[in-house]
Protein backbone atom coordinates (compact mmCIF):
# COMPACT_ATOMS: atom_id res chain seq x y z
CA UNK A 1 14.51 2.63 -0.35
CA UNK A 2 14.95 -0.58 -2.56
CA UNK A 3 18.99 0.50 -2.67
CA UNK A 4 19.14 0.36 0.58
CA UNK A 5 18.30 -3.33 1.06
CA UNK A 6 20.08 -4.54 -1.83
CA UNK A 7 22.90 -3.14 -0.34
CA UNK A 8 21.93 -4.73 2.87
CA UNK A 9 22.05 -7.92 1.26
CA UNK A 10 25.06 -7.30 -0.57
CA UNK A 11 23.21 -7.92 -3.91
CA UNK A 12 25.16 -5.68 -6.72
CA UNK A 13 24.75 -5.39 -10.42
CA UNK A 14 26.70 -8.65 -11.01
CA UNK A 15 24.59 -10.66 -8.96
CA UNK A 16 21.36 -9.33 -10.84
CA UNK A 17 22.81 -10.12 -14.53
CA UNK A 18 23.25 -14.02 -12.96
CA UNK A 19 19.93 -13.82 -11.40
CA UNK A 20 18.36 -12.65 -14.57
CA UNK A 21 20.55 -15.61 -16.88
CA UNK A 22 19.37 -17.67 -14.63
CA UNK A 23 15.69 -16.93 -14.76
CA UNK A 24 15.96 -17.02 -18.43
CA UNK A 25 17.22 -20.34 -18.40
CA UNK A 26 14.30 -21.57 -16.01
CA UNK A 27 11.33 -19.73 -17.62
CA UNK A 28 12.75 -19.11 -21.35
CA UNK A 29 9.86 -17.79 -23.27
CA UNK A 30 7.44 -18.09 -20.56
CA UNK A 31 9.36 -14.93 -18.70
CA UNK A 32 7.07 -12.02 -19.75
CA UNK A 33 3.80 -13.81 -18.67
CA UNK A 34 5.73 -14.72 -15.55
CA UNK A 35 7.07 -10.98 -14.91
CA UNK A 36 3.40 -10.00 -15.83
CA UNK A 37 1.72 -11.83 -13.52
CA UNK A 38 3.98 -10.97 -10.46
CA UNK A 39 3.21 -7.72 -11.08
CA UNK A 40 -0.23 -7.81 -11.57
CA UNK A 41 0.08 -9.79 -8.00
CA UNK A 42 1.84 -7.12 -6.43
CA UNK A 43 -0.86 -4.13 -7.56
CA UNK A 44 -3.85 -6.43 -6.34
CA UNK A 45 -1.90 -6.82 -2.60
CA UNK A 46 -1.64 -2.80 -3.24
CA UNK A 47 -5.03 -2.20 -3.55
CA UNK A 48 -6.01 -4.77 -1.02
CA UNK A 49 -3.57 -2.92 1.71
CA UNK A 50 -5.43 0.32 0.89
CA UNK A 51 -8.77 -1.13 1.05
CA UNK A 52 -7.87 -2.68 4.76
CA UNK A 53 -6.18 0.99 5.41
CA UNK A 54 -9.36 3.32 4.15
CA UNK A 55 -11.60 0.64 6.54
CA UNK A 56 -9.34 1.08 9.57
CA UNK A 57 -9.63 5.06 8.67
CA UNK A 58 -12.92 5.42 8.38
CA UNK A 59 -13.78 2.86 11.59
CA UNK A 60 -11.08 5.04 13.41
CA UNK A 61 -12.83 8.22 12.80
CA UNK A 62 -16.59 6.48 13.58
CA UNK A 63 -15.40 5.71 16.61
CA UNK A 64 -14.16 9.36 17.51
CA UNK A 65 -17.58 10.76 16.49
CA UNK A 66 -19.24 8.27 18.52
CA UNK A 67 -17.34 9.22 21.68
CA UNK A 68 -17.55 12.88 21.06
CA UNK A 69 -20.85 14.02 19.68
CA UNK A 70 -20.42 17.71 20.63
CA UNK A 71 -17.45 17.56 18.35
CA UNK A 72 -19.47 16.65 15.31
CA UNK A 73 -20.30 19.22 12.61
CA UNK A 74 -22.69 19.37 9.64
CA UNK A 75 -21.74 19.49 6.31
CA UNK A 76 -17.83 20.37 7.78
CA UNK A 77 -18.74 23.23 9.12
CA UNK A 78 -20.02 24.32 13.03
CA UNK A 79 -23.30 24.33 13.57
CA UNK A 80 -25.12 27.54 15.93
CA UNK A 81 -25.17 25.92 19.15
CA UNK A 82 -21.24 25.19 18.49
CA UNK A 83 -21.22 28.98 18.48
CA UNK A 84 -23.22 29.39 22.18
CA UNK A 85 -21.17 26.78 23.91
């Protein structure tokens, strides 16, 4: 999927050797702790989208159990007056 916008934006293997010159030129030595951190940045927004995600889940599904009880199981599996209705 990444291709697909760099080609969107035109941005080719030329324009990513410049890019990268000219990060070296701004950060120098200071690049790896710079690259490090952006991608420690990236994993935390990760985990934070899945912890917002799991919460919407889990709300989602409380709220389908609340409005139908007679759906509800124990332990995953039907209980006996499942079986009568």
């Amino acid at each position: 999927m990444f291709h697909y916008l760099l080609a969107f934006a035109g941005i080719g293997p030329t324009e990513f050797i410049v890019f990268g010159l000219i990060a070296l030129l701004f950060f120098g030595t200071r690049l790896p702790k710079v690259a490090r951190s952006f991608g420690q940045s990236i994993s935390e927004f990760k985990k934070g989208l899945n912890e917002v995600k799991n919460d919407v889940s889990s709300e989602l599904e409380n709220d389908a159990a609340e409005k139908c009880p007679e759906e509800q199981t124990k332990n995953g599996e039907k209980t006996e007056s499942d079986f009568q209705n």
